[in-house]
C-alpha atoms as a PDB file:
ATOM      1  CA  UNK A   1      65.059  13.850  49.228  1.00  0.00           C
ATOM      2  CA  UNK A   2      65.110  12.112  52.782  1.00  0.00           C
ATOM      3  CA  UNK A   3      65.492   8.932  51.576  1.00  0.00           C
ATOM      4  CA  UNK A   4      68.475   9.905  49.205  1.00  0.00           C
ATOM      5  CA  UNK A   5      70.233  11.337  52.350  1.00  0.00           C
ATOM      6  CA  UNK A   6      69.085   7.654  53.856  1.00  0.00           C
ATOM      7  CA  UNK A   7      70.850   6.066  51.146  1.00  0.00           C
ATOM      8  CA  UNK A   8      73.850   8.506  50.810  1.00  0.00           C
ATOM      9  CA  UNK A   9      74.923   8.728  54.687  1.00  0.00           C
ATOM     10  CA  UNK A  10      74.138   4.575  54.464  1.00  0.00           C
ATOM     11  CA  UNK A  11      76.779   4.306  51.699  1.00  0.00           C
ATOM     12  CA  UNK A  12      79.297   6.532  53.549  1.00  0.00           C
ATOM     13  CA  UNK A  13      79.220   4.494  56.831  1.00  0.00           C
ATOM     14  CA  UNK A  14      79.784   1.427  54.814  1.00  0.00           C
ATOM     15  CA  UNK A  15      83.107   3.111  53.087  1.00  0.00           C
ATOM     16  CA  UNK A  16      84.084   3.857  56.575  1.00  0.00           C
ATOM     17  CA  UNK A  17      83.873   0.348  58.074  1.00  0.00           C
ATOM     18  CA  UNK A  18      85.623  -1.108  55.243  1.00  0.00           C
ATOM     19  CA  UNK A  19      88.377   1.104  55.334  1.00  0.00           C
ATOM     20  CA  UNK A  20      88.340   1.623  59.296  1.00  0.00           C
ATOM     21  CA  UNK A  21      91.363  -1.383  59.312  1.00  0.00           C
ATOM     22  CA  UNK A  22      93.633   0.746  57.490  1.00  0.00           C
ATOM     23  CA  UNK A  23      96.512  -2.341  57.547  1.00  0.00           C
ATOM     24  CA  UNK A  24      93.144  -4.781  56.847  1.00  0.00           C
ATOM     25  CA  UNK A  25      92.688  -2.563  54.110  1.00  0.00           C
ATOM     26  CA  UNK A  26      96.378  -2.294  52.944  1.00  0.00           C
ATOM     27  CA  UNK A  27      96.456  -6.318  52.744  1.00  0.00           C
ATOM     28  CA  UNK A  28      92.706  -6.438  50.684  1.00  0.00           C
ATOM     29  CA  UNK A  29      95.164  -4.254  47.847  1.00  0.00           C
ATOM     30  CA  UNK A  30      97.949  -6.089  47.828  1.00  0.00           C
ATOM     31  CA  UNK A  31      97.280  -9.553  48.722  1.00  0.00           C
ATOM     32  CA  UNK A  32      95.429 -10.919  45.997  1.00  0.00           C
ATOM     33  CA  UNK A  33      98.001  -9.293  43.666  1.00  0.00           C
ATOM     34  CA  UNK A  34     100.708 -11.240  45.068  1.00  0.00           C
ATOM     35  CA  UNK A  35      98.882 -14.312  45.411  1.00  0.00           C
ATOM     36  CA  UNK A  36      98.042 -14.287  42.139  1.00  0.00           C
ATOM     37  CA  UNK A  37     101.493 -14.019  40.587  1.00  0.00           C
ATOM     38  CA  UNK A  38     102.737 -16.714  42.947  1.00  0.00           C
ATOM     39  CA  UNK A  39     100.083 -19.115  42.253  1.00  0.00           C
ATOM     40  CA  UNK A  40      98.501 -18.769  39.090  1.00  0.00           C
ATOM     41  CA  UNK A  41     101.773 -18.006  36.961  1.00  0.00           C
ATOM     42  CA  UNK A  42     103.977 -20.221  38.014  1.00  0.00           C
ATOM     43  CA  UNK A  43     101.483 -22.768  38.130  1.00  0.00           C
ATOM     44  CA  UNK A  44     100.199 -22.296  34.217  1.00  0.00           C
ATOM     45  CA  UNK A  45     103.724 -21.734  33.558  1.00  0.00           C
ATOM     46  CA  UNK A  46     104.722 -25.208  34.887  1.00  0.00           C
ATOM     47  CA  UNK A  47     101.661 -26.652  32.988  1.00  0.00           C
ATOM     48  CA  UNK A  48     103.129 -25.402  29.610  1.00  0.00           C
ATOM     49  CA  UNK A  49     106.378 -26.144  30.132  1.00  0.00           C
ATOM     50  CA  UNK A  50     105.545 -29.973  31.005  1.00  0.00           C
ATOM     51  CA  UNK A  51     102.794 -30.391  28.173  1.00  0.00           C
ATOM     52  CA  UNK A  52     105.417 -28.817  25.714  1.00  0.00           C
ATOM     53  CA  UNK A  53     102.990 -27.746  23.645  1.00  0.00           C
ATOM     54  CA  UNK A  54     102.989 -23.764  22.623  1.00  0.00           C
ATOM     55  CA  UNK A  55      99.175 -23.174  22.725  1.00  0.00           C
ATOM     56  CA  UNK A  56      96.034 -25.153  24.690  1.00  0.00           C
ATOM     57  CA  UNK A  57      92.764 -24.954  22.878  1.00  0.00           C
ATOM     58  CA  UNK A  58      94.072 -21.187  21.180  1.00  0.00           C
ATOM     59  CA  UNK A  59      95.642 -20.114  24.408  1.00  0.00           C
ATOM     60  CA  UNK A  60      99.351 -19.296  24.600  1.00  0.00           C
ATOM     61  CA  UNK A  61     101.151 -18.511  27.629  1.00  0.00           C
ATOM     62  CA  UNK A  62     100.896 -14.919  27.601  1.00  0.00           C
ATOM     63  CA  UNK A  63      97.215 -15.478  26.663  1.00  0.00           C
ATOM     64  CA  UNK A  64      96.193 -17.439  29.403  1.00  0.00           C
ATOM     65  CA  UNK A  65      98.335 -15.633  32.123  1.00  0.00           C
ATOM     66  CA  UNK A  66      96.470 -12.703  30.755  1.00  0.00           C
ATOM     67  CA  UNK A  67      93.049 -14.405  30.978  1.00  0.00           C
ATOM     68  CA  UNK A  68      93.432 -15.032  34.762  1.00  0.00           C
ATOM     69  CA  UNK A  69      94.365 -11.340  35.758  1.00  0.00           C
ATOM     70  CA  UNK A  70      91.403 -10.263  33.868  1.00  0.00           C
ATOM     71  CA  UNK A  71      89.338 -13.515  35.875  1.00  0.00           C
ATOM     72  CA  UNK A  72      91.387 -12.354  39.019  1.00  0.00           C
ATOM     73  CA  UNK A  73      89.981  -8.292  38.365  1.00  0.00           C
ATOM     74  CA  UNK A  74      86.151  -9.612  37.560  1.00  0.00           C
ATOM     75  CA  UNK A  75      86.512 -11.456  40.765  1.00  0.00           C
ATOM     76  CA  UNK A  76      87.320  -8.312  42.262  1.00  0.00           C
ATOM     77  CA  UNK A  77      84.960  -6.347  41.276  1.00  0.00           C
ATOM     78  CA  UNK A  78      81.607  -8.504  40.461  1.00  0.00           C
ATOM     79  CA  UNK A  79      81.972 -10.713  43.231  1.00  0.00           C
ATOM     80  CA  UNK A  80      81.981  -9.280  46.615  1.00  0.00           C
ATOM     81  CA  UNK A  81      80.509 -10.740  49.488  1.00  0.00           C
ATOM     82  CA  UNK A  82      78.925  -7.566  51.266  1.00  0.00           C
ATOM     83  CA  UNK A  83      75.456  -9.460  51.943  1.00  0.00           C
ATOM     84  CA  UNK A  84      77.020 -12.350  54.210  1.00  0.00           C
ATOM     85  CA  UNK A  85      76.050 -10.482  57.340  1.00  0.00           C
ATOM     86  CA  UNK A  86      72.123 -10.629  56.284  1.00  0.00           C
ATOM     87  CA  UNK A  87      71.697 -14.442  58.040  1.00  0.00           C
ATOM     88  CA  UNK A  88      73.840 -12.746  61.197  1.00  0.00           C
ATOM     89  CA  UNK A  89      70.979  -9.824  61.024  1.00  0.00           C
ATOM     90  CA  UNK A  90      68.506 -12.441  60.990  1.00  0.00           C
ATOM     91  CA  UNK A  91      69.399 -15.224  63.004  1.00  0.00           C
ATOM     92  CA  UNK A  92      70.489 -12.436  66.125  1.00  0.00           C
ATOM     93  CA  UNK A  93      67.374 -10.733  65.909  1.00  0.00           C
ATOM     94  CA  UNK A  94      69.169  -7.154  64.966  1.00  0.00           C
ATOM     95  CA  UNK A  95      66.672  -6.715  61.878  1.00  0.00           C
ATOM     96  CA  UNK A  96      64.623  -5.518  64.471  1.00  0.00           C
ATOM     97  CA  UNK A  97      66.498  -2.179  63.932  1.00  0.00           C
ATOM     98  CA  UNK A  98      65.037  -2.278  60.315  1.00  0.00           C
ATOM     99  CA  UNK A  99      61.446  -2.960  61.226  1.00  0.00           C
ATOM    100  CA  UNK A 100      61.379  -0.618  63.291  1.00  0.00           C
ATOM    101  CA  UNK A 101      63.248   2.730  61.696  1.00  0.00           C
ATOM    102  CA  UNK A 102      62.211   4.182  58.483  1.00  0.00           C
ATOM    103  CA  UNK A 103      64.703   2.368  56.493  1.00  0.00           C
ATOM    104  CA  UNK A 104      64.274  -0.995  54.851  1.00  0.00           C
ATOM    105  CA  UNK A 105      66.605  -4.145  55.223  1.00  0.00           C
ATOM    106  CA  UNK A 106      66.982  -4.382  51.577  1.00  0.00           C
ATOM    107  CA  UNK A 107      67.760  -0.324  51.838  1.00  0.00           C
ATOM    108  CA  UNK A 108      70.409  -0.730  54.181  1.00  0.00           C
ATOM    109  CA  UNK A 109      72.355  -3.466  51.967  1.00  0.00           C
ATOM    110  CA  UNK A 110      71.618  -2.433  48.935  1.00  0.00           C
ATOM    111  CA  UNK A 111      73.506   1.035  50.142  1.00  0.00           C
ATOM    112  CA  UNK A 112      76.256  -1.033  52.025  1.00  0.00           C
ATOM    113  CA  UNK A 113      76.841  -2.822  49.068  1.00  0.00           C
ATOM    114  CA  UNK A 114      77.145   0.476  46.740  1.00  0.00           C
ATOM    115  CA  UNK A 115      79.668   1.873  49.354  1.00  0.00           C
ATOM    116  CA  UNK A 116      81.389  -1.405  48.766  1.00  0.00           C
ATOM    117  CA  UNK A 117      81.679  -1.391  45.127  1.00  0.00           C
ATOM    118  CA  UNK A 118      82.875   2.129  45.460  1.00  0.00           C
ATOM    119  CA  UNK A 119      85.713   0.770  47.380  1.00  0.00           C
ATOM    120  CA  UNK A 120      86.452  -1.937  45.085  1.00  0.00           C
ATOM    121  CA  UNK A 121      86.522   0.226  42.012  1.00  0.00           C
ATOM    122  CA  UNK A 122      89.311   1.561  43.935  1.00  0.00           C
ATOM    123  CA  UNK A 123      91.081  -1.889  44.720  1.00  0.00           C
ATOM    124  CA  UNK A 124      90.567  -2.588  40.881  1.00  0.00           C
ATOM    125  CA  UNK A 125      92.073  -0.028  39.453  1.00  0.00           C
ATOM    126  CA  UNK A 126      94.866  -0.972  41.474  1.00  0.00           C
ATOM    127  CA  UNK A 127      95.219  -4.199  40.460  1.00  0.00           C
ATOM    128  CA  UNK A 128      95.093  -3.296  36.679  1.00  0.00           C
ATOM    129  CA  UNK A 129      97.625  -1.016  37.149  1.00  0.00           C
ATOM    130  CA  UNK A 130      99.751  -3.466  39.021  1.00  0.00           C
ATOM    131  CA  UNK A 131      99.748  -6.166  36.746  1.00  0.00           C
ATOM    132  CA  UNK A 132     100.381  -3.479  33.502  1.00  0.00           C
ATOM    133  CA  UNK A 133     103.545  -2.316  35.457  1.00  0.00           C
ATOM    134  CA  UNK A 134     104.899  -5.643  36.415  1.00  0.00           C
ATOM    135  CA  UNK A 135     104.248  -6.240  32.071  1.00  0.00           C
ATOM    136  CA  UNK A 136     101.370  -9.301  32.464  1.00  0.00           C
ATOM    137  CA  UNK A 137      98.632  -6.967  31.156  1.00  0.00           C
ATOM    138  CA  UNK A 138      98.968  -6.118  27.523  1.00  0.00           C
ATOM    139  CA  UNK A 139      97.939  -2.219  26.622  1.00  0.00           C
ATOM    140  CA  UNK A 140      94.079  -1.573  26.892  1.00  0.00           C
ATOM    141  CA  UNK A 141      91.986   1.352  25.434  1.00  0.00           C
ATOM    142  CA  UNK A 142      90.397   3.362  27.498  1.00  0.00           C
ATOM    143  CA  UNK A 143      86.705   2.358  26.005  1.00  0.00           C
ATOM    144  CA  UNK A 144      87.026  -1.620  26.558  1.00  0.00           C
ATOM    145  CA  UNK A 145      88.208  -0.743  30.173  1.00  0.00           C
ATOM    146  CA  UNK A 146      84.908   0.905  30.463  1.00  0.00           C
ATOM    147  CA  UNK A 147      83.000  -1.855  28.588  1.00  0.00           C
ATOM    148  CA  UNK A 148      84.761  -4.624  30.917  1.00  0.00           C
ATOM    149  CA  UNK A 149      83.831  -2.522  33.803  1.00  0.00           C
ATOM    150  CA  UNK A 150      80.361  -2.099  33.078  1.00  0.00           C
ATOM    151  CA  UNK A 151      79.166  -5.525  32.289  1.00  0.00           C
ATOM    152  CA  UNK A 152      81.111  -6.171  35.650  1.00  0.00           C
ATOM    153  CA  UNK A 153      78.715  -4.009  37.596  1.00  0.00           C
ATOM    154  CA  UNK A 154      75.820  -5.386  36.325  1.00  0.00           C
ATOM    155  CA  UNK A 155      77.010  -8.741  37.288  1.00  0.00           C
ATOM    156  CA  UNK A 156      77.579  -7.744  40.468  1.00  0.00           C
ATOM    157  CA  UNK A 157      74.042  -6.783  41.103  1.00  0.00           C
ATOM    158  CA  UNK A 158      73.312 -10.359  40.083  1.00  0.00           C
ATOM    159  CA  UNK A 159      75.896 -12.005  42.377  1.00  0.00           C
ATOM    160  CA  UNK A 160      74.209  -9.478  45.414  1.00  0.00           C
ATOM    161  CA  UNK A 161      70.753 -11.286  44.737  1.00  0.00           C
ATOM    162  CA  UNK A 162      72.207 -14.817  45.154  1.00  0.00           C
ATOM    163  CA  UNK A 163      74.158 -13.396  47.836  1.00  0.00           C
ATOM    164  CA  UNK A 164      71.044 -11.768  49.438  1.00  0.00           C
ATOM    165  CA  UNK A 165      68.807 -15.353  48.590  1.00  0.00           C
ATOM    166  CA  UNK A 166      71.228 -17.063  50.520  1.00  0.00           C
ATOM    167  CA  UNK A 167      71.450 -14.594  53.597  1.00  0.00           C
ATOM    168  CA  UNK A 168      67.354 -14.565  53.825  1.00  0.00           C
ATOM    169  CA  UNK A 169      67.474 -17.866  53.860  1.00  0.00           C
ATOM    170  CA  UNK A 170      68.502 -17.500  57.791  1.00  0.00           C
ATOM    171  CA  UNK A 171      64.726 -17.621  58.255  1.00  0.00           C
ATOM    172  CA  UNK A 172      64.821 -21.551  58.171  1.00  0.00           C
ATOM    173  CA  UNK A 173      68.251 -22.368  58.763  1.00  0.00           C
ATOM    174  CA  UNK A 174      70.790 -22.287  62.086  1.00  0.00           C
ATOM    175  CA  UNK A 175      74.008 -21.645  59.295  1.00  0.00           C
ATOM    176  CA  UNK A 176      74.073 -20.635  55.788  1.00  0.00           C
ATOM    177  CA  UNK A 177      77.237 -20.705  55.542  1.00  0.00           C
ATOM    178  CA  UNK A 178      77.581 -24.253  53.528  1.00  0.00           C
ATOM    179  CA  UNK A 179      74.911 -22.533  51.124  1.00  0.00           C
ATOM    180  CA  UNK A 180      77.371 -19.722  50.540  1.00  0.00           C
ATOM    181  CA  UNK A 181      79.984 -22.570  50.005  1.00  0.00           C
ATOM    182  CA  UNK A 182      78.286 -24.626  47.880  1.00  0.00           C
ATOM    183  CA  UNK A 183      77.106 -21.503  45.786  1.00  0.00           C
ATOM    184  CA  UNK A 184      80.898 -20.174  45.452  1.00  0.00           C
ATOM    185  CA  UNK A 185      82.040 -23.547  44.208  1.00  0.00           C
ATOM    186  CA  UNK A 186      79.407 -24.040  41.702  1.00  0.00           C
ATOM    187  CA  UNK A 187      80.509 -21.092  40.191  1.00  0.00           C
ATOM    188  CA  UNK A 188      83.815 -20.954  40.803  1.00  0.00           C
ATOM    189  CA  UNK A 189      83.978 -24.327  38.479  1.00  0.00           C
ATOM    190  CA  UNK A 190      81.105 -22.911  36.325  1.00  0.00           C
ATOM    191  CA  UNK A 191      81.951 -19.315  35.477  1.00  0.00           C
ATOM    192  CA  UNK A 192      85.288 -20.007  33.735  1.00  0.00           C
ATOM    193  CA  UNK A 193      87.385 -18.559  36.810  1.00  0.00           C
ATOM    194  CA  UNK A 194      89.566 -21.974  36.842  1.00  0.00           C
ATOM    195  CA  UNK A 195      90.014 -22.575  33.552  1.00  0.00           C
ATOM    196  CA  UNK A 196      88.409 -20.917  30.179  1.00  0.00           C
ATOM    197  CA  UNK A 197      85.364 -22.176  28.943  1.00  0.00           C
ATOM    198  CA  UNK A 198      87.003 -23.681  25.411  1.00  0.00           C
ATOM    199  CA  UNK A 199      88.553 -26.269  27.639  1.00  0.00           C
ATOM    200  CA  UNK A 200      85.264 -27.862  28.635  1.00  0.00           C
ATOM    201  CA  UNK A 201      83.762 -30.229  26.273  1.00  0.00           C
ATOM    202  CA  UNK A 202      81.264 -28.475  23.581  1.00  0.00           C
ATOM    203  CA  UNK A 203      78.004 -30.047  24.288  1.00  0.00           C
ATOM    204  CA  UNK A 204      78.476 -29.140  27.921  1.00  0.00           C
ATOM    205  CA  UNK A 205      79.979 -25.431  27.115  1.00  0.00           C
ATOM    206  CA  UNK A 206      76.518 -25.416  25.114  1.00  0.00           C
ATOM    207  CA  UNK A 207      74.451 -26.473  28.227  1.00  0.00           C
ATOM    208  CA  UNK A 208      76.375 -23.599  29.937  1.00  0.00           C
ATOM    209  CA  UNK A 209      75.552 -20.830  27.941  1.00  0.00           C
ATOM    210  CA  UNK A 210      71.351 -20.872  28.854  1.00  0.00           C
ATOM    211  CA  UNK A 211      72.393 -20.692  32.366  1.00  0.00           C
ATOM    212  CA  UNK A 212      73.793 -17.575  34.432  1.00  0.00           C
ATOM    213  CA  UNK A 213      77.717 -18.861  35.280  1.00  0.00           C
ATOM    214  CA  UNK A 214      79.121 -18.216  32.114  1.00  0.00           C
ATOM    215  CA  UNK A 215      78.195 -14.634  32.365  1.00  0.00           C
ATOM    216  CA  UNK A 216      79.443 -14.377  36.138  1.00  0.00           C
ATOM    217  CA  UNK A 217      83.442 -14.453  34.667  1.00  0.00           C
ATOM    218  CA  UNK A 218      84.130 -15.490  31.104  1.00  0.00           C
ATOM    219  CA  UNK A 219      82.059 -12.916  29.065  1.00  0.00           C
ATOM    220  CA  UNK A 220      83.523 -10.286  31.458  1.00  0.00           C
ATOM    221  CA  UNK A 221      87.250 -11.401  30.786  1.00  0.00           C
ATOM    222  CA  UNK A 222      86.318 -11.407  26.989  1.00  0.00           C
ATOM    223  CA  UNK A 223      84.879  -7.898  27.212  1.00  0.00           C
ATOM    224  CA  UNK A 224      88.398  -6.954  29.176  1.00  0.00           C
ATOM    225  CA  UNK A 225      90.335  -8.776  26.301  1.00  0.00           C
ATOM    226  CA  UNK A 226      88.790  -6.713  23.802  1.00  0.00           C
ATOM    227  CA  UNK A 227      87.482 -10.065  22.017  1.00  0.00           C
ATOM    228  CA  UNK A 228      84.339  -9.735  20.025  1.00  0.00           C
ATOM    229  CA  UNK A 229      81.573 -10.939  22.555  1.00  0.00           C
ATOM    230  CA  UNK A 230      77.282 -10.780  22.214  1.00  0.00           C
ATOM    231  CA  UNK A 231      75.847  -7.673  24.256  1.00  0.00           C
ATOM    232  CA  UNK A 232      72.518  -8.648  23.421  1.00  0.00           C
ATOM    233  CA  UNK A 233      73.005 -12.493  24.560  1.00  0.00           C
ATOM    234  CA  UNK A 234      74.729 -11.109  27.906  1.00  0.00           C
ATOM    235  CA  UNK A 235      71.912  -9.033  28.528  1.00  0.00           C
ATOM    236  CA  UNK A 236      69.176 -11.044  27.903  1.00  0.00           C
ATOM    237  CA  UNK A 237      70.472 -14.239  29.416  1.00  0.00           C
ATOM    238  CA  UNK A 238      71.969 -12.920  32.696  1.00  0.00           C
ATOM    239  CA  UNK A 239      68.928 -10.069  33.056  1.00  0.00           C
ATOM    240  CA  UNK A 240      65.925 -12.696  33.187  1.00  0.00           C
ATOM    241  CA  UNK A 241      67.728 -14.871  35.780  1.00  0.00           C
ATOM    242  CA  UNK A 242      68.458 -10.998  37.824  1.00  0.00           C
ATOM    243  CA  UNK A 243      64.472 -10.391  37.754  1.00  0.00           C
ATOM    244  CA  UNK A 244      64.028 -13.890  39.008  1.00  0.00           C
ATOM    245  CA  UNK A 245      66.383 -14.288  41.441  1.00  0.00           C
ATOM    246  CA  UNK A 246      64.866 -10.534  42.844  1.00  0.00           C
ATOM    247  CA  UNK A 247      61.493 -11.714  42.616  1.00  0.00           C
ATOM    248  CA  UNK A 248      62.540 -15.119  44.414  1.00  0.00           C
ATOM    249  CA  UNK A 249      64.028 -12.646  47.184  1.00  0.00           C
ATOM    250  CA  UNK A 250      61.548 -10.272  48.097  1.00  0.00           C
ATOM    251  CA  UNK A 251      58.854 -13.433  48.187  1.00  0.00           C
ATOM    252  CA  UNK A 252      61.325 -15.201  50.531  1.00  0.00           C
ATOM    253  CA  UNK A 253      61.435 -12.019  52.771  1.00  0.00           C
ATOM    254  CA  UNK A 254      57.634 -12.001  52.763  1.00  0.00           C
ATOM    255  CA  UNK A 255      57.315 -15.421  54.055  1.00  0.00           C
ATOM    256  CA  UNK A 256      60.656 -15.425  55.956  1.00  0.00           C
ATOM    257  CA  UNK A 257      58.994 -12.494  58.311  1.00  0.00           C
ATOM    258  CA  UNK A 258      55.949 -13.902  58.795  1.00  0.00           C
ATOM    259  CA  UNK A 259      58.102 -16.313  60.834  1.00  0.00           C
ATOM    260  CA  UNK A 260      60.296 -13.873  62.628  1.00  0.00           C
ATOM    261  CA  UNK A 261      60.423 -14.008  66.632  1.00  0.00           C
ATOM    262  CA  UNK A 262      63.384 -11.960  67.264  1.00  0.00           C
ATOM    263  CA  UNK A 263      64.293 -14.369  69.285  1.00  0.00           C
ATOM    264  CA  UNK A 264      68.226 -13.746  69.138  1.00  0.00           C
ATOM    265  CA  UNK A 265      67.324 -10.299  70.842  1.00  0.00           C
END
């Protein structure tokens, strides 16, 4: 029971500093919204117009407009970047606090990142409602909303890991920031965030599909869609590559603290 109280008061202090910045906050809403609709429509609708063409590889305007808000919500909510203080924690010597008190470093952002996805099923629902109003977002039922959301919090916990792997990796390095960089370009190019996945050539789409990107954005967006899409294939693709990822993590930490000096204290 303690520990739950840990974890629960953990989760509230992380809703607080998010939201502490209530014009910070006001801005996270809005501002990908509007970026969206001045960047990504006119620029696929300036692509369509100069190809002429009515559809690309099955997608009509509407289509792919609608593709990218969905990309533009799964970003939203499966792709937060609540562990990028870990190599801060490390490299200043604060995880100190964490040996020290009876609550782990993994406790403490695992919470922080719950409190975090709280808040963003908050900015989400915005956005969906945003983009239905403004009349991008075609009707949805209320069950494939759930669906979409779902798989999206699953990958989530997936994208925390890699997060998390990256932050540990402070151990070693000055910076992890080009780590983070490289690791949000990769998929960024990978997932299907940029463009769908049909537009890539087959044999590499193929390629793709035993690895974890494709599961990071397009399956999501094809849950959202309401296209038929392979539970079974998400699950046991993207959930081996969780477990290893986790595993790869907590033996990091192991070794990583056998190392630690503290010396940023």
């Amino acid at each position: 029971m303690s520990n739950l109280i840990k974890w629960w008061q953990t989760i509230k202090i992380s809703v607080v500093k998010y939201t502490a910045y209530r014009l910070n906050f006001f801005l996270q809403i809005i501002g990908p919204a509007i970026v969206f609709l001045f960047i990504k429509y006119n620029l696929w609708t300036a692509i369509f117009e100069s190809t002429g063409l009515d559809t690309i590889k099955g997608y009509t305007l509407s289509a792919m407009l609608t593709y990218h808000v969905w990309a533009f919500v799964v970003s939203q909510l499966a792709q937060g970047h609540t562990a990028l203080n870990l190599a801060l924690d490390i490299r200043m010597g604060r995880i100190s606090t964490y040996l020290i008190y009876p609550f782990n470093f993994w406790e403490f952002h695992t919470a922080s990142f719950i409190g975090f996805q709280m808040i963003q099923l908050c900015v989400t629902g915005f956005a969906i409602f945003f983009f239905s109003l403004v009349g991008i977002l075609p009707n949805i039922d209320f069950i494939t909303l759930l669906n979409g959301v779902a798989v999206c919090l699953f990958v989530s916990l997936f994208w925390f890991s890699l997060q998390y792997l990256t932050g540990v990796m402070a151990f070693w390095l000055e910076e992890t920031w080009i780590l983070r960089v490289m690791l949000q370009m990769i998929t960024v190019f990978l997932s299907g965030a940029i463009i769908p996945l049909e537009l890539y050539p087959d044999f590499f789409r193929e390629i793709l599909m035993y690895t974890p990107f494709p599961y990071l954005t397009y399956y999501p967006i094809k849950v959202f869609m309401g296209e038929p899409v392979s539970y079974s294939t998400f699950f046991s693709v993207l959930g081996p590559w969780l477990i290893g990822v986790s595993v790869i993590c907590t033996l990091v930490w192991k070794r990583g603290i056998k190392l630690y000096t503290a010396a940023g204290m």
